[in-house]
N, C-alpha and C. Protein backbone atom coordinates (compact mmCIF):
# COMPACT_ATOMS: atom_id res chain seq x y z
N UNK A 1 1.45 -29.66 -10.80
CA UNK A 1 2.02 -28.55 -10.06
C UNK A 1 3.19 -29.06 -9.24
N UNK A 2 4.35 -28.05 -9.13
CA UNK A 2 5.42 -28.77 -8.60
C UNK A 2 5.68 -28.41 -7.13
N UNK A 3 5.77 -28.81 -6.30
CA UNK A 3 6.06 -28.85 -4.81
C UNK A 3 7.69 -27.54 -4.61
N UNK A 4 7.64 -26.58 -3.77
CA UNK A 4 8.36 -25.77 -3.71
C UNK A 4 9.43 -25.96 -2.85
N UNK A 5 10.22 -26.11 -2.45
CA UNK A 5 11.11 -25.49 -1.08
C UNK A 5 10.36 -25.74 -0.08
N UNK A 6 10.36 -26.17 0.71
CA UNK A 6 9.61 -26.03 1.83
C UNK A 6 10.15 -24.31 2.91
N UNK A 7 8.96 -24.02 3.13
CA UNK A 7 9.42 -22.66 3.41
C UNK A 7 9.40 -21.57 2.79
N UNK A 8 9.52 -21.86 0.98
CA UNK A 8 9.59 -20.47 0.13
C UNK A 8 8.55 -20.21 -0.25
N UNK A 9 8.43 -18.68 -0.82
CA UNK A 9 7.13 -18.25 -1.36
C UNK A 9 7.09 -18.70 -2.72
N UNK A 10 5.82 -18.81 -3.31
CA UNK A 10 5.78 -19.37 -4.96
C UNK A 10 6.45 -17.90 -5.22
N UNK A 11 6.50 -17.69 -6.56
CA UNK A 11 7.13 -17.20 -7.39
C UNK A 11 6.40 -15.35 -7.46
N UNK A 12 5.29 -16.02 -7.92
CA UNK A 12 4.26 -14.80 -7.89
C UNK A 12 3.70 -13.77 -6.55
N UNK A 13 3.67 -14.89 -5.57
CA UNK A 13 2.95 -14.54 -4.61
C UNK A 13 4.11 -13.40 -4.07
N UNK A 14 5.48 -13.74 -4.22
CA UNK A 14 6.21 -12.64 -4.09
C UNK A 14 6.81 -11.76 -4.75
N UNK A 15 6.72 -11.83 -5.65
CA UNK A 15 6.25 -10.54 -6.79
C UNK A 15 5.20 -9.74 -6.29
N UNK A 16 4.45 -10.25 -6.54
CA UNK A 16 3.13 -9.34 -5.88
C UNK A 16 3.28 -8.64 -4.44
N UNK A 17 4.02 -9.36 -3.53
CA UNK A 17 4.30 -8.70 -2.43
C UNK A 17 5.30 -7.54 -2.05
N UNK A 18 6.00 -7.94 -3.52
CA UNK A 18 7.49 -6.93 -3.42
C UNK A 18 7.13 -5.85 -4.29
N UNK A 19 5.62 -5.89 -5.37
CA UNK A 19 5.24 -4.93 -5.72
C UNK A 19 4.53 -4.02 -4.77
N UNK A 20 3.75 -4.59 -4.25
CA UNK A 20 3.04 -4.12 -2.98
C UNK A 20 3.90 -2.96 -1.88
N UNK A 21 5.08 -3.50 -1.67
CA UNK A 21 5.88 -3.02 -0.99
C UNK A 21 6.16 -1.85 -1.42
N UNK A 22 6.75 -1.91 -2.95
CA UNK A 22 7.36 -0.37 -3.52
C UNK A 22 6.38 0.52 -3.53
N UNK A 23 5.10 0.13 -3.77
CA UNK A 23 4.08 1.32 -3.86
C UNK A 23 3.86 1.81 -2.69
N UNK A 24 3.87 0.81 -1.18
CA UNK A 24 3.59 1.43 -0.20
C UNK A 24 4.56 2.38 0.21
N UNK A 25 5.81 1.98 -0.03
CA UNK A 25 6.87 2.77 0.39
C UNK A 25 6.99 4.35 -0.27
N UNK A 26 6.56 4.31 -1.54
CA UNK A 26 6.39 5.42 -2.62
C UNK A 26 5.13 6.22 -2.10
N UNK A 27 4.29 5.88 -1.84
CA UNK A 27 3.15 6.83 -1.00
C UNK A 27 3.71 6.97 -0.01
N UNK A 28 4.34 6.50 1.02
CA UNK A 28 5.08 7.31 2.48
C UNK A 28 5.85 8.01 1.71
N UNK A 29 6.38 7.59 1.12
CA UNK A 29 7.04 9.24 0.43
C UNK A 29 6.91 10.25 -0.12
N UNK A 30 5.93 10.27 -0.74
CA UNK A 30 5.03 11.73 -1.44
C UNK A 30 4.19 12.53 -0.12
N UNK A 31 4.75 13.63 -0.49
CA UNK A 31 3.68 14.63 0.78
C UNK A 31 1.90 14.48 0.20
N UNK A 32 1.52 14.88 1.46
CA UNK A 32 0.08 14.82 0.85
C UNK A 32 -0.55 15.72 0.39
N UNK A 33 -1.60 16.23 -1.10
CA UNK A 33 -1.41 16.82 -1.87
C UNK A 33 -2.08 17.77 -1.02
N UNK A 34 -1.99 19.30 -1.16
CA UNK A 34 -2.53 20.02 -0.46
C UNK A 34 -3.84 20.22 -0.85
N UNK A 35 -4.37 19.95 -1.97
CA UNK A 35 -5.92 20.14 -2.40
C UNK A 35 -6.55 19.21 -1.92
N UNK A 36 -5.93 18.34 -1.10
CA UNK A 36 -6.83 17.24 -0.78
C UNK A 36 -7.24 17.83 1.07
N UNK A 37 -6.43 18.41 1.34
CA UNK A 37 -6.98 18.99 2.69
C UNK A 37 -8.49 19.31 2.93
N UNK A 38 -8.48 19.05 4.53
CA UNK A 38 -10.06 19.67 4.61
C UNK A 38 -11.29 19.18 3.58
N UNK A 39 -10.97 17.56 2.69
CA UNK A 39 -11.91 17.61 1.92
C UNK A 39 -12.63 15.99 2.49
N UNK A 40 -13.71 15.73 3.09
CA UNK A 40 -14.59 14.70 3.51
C UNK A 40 -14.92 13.37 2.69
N UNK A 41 -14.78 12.25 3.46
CA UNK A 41 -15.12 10.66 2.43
C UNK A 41 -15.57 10.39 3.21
N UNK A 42 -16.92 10.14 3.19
CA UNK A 42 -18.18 9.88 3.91
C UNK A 42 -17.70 9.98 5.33
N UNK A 43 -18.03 11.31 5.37
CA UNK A 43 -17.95 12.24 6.82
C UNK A 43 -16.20 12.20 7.49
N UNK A 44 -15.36 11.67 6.79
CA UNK A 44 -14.17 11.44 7.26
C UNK A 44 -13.15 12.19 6.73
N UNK A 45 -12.47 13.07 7.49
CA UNK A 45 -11.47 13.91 6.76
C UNK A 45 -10.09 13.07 5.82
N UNK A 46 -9.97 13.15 4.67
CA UNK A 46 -8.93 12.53 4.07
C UNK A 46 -7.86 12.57 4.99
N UNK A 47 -7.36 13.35 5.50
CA UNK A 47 -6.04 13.79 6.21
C UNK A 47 -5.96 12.56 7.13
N UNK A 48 -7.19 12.51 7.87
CA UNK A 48 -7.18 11.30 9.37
C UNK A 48 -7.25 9.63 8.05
N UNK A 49 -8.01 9.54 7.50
CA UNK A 49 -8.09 8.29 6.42
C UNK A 49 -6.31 8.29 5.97
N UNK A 50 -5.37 8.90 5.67
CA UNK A 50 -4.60 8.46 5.12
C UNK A 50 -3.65 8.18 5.94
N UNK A 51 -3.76 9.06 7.27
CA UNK A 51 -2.66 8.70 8.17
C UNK A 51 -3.05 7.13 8.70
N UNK A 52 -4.11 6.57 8.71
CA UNK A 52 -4.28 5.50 9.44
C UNK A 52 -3.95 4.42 8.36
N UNK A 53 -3.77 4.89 7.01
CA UNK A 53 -3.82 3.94 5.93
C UNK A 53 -1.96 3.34 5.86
């Protein structure tokens, strides 16, 4: 295994992070679906679960 940069991310690990990123950014961007209102995940309203997510 070869020794990196000191300082840089391996290769993958930021891939994975910069994938990570677009999806999070892509869900702050979609409104939230309205059928999902008012509907419970173990006793927890989706609405409050996604804002904290």
């Amino acid at each position: 295994m070869t020794a990196g940069v000191p300082g840089e991310e391996p290769g993958a690990f930021r891939e994975t992070r910069d994938a990570l990123a677009l999806m999070a950014a892509a869900h702050r961007n979609r409104p939230f679906p309205p059928g999902a209102r008012g509907l419970d995940v173990a006793g927890q309203d989706l609405v409050l679960l996604d804002a904290d997510a």
